[in-house]
Protein backbone atom coordinates (compact mmCIF):
# COMPACT_ATOMS: atom_id res chain seq x y z
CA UNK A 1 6.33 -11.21 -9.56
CA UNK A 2 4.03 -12.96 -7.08
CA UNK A 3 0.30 -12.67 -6.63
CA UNK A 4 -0.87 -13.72 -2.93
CA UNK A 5 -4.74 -13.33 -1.73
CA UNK A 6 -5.89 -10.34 0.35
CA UNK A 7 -6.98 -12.97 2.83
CA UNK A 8 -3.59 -13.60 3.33
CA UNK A 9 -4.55 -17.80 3.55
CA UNK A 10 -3.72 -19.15 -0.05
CA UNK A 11 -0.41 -19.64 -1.09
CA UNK A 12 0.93 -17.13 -3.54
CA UNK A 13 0.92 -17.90 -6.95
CA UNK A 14 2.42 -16.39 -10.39
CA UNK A 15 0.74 -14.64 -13.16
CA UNK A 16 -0.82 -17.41 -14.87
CA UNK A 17 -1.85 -18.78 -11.77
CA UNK A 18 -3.92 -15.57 -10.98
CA UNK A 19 -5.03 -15.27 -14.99
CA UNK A 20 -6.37 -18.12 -14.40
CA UNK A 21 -8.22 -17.79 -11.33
CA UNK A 22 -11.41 -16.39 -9.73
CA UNK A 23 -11.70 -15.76 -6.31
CA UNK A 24 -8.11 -17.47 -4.17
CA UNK A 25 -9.42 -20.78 -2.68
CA UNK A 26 -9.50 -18.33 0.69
CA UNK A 27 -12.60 -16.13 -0.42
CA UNK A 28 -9.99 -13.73 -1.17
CA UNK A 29 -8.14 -12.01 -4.49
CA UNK A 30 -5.19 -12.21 -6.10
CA UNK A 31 -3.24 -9.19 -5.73
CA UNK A 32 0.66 -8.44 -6.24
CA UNK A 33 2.97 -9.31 -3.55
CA UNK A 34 4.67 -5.98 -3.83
CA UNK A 35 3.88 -2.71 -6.10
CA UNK A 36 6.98 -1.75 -7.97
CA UNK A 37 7.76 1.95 -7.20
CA UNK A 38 8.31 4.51 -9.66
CA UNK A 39 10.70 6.96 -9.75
CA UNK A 40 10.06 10.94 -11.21
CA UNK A 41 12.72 9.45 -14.34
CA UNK A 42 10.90 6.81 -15.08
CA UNK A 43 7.56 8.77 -15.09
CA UNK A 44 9.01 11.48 -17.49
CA UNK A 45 10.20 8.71 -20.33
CA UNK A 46 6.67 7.38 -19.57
CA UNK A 47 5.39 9.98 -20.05
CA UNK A 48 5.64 10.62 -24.17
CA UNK A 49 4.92 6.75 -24.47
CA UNK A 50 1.43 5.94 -26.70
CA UNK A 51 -1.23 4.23 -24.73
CA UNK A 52 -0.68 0.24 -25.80
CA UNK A 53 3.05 1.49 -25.62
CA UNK A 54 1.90 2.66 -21.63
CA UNK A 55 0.39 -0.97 -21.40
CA UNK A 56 3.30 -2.72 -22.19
CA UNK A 57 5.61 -1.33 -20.00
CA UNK A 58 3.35 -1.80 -17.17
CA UNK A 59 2.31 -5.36 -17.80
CA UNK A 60 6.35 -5.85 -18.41
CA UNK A 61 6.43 -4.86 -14.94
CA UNK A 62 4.16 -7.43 -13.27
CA UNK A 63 4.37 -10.58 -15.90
CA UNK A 64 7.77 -12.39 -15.85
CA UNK A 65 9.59 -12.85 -19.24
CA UNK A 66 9.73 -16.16 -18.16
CA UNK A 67 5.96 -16.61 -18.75
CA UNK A 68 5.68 -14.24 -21.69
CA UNK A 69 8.69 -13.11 -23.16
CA UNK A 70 8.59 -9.59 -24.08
CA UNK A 71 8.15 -9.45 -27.79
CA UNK A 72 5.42 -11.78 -27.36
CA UNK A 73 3.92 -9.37 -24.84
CA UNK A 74 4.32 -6.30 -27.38
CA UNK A 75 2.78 -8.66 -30.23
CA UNK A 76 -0.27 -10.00 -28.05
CA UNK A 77 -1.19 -6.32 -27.07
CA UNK A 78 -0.96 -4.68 -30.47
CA UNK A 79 -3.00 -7.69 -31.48
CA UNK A 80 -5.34 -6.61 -28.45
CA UNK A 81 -5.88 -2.70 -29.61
CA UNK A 82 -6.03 -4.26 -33.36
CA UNK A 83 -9.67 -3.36 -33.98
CA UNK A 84 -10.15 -0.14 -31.99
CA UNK A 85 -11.48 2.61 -33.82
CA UNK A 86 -9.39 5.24 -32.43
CA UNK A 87 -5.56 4.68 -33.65
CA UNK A 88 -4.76 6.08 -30.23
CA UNK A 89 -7.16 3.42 -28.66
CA UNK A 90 -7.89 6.21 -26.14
CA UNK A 91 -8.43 9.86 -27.05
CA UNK A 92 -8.41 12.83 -24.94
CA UNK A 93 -11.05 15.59 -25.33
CA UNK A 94 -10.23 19.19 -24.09
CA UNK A 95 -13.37 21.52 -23.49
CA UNK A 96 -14.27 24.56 -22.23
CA UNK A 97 -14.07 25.11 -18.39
CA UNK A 98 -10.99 23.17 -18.11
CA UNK A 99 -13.02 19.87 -18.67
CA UNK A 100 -10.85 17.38 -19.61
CA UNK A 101 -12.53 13.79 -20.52
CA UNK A 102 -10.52 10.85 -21.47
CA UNK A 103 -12.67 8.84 -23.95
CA UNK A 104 -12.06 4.75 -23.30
CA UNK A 105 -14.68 3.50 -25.45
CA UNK A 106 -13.71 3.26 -28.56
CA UNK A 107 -13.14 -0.59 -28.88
CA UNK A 108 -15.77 -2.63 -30.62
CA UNK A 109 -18.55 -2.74 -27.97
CA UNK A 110 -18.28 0.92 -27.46
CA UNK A 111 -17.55 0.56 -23.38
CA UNK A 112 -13.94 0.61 -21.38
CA UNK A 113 -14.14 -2.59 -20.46
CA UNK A 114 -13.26 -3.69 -23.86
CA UNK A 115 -9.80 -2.41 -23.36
CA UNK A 116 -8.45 -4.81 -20.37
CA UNK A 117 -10.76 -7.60 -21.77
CA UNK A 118 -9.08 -7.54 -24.80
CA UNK A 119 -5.37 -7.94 -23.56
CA UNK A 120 -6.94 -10.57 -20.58
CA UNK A 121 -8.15 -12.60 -23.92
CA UNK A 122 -4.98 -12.84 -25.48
CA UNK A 123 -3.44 -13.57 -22.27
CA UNK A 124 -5.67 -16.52 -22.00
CA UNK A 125 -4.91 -17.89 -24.87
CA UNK A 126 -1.14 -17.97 -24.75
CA UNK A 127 -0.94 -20.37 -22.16
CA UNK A 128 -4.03 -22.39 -23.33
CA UNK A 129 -2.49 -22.81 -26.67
CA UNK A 130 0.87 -23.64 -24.69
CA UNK A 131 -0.90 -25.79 -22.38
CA UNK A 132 -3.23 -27.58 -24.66
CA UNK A 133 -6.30 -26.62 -22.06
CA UNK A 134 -9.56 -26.02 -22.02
CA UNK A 135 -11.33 -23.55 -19.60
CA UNK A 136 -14.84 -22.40 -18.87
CA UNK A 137 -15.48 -18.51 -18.51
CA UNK A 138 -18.38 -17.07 -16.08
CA UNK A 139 -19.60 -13.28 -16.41
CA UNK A 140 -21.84 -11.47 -14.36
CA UNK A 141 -22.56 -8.27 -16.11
CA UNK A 142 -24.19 -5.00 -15.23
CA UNK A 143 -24.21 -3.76 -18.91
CA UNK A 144 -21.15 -3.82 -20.46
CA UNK A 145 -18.53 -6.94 -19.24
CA UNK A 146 -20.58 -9.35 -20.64
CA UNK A 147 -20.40 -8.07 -24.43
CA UNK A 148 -16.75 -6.99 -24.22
CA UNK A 149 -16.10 -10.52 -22.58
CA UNK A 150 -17.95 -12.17 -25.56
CA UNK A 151 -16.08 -9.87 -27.99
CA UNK A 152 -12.79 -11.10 -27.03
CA UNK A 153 -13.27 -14.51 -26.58
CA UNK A 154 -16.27 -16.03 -28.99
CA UNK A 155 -15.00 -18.53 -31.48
CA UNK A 156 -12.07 -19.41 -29.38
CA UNK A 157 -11.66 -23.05 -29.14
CA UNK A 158 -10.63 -24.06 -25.77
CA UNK A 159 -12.55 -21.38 -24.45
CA UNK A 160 -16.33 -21.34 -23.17
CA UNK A 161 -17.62 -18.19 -22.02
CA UNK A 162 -21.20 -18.54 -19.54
CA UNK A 163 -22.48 -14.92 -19.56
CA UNK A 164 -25.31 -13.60 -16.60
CA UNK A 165 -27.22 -10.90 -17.57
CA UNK A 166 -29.73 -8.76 -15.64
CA UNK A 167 -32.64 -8.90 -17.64
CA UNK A 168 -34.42 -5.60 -17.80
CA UNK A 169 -31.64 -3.87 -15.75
CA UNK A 170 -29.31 -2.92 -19.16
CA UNK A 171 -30.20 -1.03 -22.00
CA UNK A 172 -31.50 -2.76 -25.06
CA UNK A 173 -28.34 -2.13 -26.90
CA UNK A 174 -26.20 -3.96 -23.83
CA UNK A 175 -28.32 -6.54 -24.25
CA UNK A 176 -28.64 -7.47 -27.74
CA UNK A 177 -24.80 -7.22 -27.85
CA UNK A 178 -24.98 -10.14 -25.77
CA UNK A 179 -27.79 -12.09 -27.00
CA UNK A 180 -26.92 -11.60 -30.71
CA UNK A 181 -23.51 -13.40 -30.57
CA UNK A 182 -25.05 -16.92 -31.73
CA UNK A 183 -20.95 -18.70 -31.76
CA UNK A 184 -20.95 -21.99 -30.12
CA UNK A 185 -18.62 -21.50 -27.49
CA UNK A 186 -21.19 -18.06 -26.08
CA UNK A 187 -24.09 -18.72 -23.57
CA UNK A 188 -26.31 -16.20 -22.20
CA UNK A 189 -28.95 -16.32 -19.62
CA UNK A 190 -31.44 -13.97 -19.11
CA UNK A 191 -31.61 -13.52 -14.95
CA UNK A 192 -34.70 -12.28 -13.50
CA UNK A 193 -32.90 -10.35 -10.93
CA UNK A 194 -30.49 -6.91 -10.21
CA UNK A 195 -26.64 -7.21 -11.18
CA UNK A 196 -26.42 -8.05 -7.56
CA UNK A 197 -28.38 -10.83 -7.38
CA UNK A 198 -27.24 -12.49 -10.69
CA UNK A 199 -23.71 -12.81 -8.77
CA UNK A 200 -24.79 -15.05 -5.91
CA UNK A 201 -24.82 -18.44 -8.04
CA UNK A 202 -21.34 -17.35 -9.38
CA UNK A 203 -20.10 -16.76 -6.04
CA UNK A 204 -21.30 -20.00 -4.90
CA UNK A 205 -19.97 -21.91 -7.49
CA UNK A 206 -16.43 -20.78 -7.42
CA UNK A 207 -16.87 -21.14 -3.64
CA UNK A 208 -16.28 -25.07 -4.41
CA UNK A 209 -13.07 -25.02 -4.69
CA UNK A 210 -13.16 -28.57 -5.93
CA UNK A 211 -15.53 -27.91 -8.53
CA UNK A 212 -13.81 -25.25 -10.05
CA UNK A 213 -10.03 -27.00 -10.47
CA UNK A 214 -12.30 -29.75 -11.81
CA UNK A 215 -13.76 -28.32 -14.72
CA UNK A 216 -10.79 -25.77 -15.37
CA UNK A 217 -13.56 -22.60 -13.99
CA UNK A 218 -12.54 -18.48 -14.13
CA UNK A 219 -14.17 -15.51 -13.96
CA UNK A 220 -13.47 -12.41 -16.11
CA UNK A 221 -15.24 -9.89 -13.83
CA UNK A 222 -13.63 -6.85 -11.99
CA UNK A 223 -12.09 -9.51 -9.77
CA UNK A 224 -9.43 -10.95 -11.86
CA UNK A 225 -6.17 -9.32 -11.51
CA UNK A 226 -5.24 -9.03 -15.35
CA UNK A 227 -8.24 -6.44 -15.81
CA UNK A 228 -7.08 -4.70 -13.17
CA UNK A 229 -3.56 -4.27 -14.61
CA UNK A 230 -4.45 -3.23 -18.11
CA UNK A 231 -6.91 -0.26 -16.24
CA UNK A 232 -4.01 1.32 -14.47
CA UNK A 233 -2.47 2.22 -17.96
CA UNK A 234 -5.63 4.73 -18.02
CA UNK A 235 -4.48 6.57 -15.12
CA UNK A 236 -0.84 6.96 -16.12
CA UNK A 237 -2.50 8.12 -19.51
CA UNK A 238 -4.89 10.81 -18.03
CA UNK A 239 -1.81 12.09 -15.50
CA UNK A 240 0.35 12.52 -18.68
CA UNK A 241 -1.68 14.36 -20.93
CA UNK A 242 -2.94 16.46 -17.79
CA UNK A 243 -0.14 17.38 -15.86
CA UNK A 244 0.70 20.81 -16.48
CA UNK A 245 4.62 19.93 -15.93
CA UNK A 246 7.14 17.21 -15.03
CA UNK A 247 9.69 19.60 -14.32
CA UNK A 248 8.41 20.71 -10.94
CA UNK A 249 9.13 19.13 -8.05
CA UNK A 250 7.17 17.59 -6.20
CA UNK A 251 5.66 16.29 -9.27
CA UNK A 252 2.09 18.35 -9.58
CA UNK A 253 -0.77 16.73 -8.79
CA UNK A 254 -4.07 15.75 -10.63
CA UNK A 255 -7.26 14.78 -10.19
CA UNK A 256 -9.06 11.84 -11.69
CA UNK A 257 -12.59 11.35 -11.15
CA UNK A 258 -14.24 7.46 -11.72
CA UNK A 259 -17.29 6.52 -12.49
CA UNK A 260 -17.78 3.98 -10.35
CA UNK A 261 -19.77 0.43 -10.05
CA UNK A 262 -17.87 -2.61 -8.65
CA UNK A 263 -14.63 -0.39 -8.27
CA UNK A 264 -12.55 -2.36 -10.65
CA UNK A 265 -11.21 0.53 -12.04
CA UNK A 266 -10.61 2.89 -9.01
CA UNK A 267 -8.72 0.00 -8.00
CA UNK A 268 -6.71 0.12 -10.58
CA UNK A 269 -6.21 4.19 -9.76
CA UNK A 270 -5.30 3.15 -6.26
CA UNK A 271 -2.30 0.84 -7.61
CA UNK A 272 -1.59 3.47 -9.58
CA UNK A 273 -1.23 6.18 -6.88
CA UNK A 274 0.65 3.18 -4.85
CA UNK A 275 3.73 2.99 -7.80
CA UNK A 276 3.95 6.85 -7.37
CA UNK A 277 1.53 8.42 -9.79
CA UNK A 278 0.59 11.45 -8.73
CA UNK A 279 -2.90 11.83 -8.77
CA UNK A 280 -5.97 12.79 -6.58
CA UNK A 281 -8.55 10.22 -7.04
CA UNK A 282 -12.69 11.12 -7.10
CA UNK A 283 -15.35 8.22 -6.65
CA UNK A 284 -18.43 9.72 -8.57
CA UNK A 285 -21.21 7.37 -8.11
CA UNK A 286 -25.13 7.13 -9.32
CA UNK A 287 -27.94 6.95 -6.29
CA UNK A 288 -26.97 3.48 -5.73
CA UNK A 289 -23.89 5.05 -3.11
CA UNK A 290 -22.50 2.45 -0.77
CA UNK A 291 -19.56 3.73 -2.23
CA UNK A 292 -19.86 7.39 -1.48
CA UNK A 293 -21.02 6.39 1.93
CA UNK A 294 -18.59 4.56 3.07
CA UNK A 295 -15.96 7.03 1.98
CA UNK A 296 -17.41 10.05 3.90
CA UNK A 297 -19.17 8.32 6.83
CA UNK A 298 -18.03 4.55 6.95
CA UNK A 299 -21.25 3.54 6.31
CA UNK A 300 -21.24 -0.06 4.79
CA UNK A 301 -24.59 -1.13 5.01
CA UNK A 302 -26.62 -1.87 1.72
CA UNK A 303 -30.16 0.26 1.00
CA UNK A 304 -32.95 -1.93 0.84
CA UNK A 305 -33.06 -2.35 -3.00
CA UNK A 306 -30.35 -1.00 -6.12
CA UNK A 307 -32.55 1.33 -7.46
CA UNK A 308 -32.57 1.92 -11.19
CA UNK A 309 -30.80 4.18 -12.69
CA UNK A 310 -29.81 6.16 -16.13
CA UNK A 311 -26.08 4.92 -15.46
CA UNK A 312 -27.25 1.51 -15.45
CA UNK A 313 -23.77 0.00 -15.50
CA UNK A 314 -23.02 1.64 -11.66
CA UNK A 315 -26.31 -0.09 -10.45
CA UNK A 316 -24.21 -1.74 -7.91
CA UNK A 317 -24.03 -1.90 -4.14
CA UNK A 318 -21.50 -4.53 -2.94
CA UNK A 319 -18.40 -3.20 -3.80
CA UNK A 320 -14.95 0.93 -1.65
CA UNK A 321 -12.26 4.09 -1.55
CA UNK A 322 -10.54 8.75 -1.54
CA UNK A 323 -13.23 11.55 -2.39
CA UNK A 324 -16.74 11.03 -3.47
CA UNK A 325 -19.95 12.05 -4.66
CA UNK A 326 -22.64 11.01 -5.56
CA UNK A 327 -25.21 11.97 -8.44
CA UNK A 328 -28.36 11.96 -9.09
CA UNK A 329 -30.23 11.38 -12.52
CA UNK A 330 -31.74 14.94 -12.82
CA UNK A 331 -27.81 15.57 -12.10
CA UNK A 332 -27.34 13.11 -15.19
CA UNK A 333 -29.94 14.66 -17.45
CA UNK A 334 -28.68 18.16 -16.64
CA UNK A 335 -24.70 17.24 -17.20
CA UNK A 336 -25.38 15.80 -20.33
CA UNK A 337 -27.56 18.90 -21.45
CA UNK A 338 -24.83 21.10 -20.36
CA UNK A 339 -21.93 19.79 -22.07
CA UNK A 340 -23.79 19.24 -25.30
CA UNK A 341 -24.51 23.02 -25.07
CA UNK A 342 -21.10 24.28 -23.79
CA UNK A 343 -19.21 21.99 -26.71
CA UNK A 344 -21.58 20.03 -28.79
CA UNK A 345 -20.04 16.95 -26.67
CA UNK A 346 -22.54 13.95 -26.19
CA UNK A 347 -21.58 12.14 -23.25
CA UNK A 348 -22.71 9.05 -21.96
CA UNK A 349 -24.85 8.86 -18.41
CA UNK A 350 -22.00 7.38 -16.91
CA UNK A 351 -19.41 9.60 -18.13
CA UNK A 352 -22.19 12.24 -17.04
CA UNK A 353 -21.50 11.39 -13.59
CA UNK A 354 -17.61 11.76 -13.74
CA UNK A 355 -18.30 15.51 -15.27
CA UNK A 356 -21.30 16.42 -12.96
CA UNK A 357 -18.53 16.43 -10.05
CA UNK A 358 -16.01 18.79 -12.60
CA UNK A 359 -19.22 21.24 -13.11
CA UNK A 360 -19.43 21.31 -9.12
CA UNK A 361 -16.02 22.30 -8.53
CA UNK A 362 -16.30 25.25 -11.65
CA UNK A 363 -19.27 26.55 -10.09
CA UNK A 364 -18.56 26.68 -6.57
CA UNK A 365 -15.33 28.62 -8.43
CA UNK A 366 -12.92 26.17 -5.45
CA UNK A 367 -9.19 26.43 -6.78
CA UNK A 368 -8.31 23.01 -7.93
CA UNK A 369 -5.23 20.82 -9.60
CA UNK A 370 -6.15 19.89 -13.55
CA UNK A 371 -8.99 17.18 -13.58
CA UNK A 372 -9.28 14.50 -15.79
CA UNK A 373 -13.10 12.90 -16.32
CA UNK A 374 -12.59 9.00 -17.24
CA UNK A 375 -15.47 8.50 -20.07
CA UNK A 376 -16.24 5.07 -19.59
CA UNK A 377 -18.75 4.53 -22.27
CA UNK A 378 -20.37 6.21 -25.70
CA UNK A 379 -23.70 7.84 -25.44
CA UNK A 380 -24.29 5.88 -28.50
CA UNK A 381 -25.22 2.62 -25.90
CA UNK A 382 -27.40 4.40 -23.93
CA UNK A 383 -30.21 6.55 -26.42
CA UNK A 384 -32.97 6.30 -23.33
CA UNK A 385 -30.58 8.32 -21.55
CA UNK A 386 -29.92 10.74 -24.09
CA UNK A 387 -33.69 11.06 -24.95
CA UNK A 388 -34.09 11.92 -21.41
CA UNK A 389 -31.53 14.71 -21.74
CA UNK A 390 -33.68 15.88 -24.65
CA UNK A 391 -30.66 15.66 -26.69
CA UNK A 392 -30.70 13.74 -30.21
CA UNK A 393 -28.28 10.89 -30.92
CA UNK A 394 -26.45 10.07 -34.31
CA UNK A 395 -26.28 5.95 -33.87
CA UNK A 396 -23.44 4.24 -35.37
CA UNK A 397 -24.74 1.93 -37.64
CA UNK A 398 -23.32 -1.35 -36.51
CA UNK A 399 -25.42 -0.67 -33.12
CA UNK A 400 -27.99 -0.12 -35.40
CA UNK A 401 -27.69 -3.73 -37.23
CA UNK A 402 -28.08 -5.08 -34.06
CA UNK A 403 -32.34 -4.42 -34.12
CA UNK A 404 -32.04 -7.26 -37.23
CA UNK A 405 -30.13 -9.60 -35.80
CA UNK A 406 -31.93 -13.27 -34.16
CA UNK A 407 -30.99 -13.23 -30.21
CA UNK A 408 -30.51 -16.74 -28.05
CA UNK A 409 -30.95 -16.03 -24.66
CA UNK A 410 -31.38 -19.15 -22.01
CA UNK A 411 -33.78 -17.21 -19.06
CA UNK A 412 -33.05 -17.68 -15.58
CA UNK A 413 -36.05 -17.12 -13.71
CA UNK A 414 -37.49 -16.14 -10.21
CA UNK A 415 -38.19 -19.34 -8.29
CA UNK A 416 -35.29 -21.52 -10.44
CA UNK A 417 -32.31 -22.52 -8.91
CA UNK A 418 -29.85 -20.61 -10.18
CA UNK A 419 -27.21 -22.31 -8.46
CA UNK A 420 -27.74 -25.32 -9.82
CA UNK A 421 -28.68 -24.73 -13.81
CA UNK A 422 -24.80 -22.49 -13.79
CA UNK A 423 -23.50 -25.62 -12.55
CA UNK A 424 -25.25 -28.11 -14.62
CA UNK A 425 -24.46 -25.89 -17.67
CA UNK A 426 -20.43 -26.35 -16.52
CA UNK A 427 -21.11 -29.61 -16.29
CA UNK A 428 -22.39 -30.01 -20.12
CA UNK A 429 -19.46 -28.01 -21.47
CA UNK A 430 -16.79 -29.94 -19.57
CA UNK A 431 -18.30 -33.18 -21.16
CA UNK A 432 -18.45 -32.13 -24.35
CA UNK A 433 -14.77 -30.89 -24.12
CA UNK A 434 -14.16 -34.16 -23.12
CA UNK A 435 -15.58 -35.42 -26.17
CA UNK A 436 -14.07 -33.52 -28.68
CA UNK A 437 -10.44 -34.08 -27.21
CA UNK A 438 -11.46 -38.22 -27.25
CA UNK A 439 -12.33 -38.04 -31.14
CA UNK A 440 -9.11 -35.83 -31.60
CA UNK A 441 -6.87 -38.02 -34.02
CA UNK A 442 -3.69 -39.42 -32.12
């Protein structure tokens, strides 16, 4: 399998190669050369497969035995889903009204992302162990990438992770689950500025090409291809346990809607409806609705400011798509209030979102396929949401511990140069690399 930029300019690389890699020296990203296609037998002995069971048969598919042989795939993802809560690492709920919600938070940070960041980790270090290399790890977050970045990687030793966080624009929870990790190979900043803005010095930075093969640079954000792959086990999940039958034919159809901020994970649905999966895919979006606009009216152009939201994580205007909508936070408040009444079912603001668009469709009483909500987060991250809902909020108490814990957080402020203090940072953890492989005994 072959990854080649969707600029088209940079030459193709393997699996490692994109691992490895931010943007493709072109601007562009690493995508596969060709989608393998799936046939209706495959999909039915898919189909009784456990999630990380899912997840290895699709990364088997796009990561040569030759660079990870396949019982050290199996072993490096059961290692992955190792401390998730859930021992189905994913959990579908089935409520009243024919809501469906597919529950992909229970890994350690209490957020979806921790499931692809979790396999990407142990990905990374296979080959760094094989290698004997060092690399440097840069985050932009809107909530929750950062923490489930730092979960997977902090105390690793030939990895340093460089985390951005908006400061002011996450919850308090998101943020102390950053700023509480005090391991030496974790550093946060504190950017005065929108999840938007807090990306431009990353951008530029891995825009020097040079610079970034020099001190061994990647990202871990929605742009790296190995995220990607882990999120379109999800999809195949929610079709699975959804789909009324695989005996018809054509297959039936259903109908996943996303919560969506930088539109990592509809990607991911969009591969998936590219192998042959079935499915009907919904962009359900926050105010912030570049997304929603360009579906329905190709309208590209960004509002004037990301305005804040109670789905803070979907804060996000440069990012695309199938259907949409897009939801407003009396929408939010509302959703929430409904489900919890309906079937004592908390759900998070973003997850809100996703089942605002399933209320819709029940009320306007429109015939539709089964419909699967992704839940992307718990409530229990987001308690100024559920206040707002007027709803009350049992909080694990891990989440709780974090209110005791000392923070470090580096600040990044208005009138700094960003730019320059991410790469002086690089610069410092390169050298000190450097350092420790010099005093290494022969």
């Amino acid at each position: 399998m072959w990854y080649v930029s969707t600029r088209g300019i940079a030459p193709r690389i393997d699996f490692e190669g994109a691992l490895f890699s931010g943007y493709a020296p072109d601007g562009g990203l690493y995508m596969p050369e060709e989608l393998p296609q799936l046939g209706r037998e495959t999909l039915r002995e898919w189909s009784t497969l456990s999630y990380p069971s899912l997840v290895k048969e699709l990364c088997s598919l796009f990561i040569g035995p030759e660079l990870i042989p396949r019982d050290d795939l199996n072993d490096l993802i059961d290692r992955a889903f190792s401390r998730f809560r859930h021992r189905e690492v994913v959990h579908l709920s089935r409520l009243r009204n024919g809501l469906n919600v597919l529950e992909l938070w229970h890994g350690v940070t209490y957020a979806f992302k921790d499931m692809s960041l979790c396999c990407a980790a142990q990905f990374l270090q296979y080959f760094l162990q094989k290698r004997k290399r060092h690399i440097t790890v840069v985050v932009g977050t809107s909530g929750d990438t950062g923490s489930a970045a730092i979960e997977s990687v902090h105390g690793a030793k030939n990895v340093d992770l460089i985390v951005l966080l908006p400061k002011g624009h996450c919850t308090k929870i998101q943020e102390l689950q950053m700023t509480t990790v005090l391991r030496e190979n974790v550093h946060v900043f504190g950017v005065e500025g929108n999840s938007d803005e807090l990306d431009e010095p990353i951008k530029t930075v891995f825009a020097d090409v040079a610079f970034v093969k020099k001190h061994n640079l990647m990202s871990l954000n929605s742009i790296n291809w190995s995220r990607v792959l882990v999120q379109i086990a999800h999809h195949f999940f929610a079709y699975f346990r959804c789909a009324p039958s695989l005996d018809t034919h054509p297959l039936p159809p259903v109908e996943v809607v996303v919560p969506t901020g930088a539109a990592g994970n509809l990607a991911a649905g969009c591969i998936a409806q590219k192998m042959g999966l079935p499915i009907h895919l919904v962009v359900a979006v926050n105010s912030n609705d570049i997304i929603h606009r360009a579906v329905q009216w190709g309208d590209f152009s960004l509002s004037k400011a990301v305005k804040p939201t109670l789905a803070s994580a979907m804060d996000i205007q440069l990012a695309e798509a199938v259907t949409s909508q897009s939801v407003s936070d009396e929408a939010i408040t509302q959703t929430m209030g409904r489900c919890w009444q309906e079937n004592k079912y908390l759900l998070c603001p973003h997850s809100a979102v996703a089942v605002s668009c399933h209320y819709r469709q029940v009320d306007r009483q429109q015939p539709s396929p089964p419909r699967c909500c992704l839940a992307p987060a718990s409530a229990a991250k987001f308690p100024e949401a559920v206040r707002a809902a007027r709803l009350t909020l049992d909080t694990p108490a891990e989440i709780l511990a974090l209110e005791h814990k000392e923070t470090r957080c580096t600040p990044m402020r208005k009138g700094d140069d960003w730019t320059r203090m991410l790469r002086d940072t690089i610069e410092d953890l390169s050298q000190q690399w450097q350092g420790r492989v010099q005093n290494l005994p022969a």
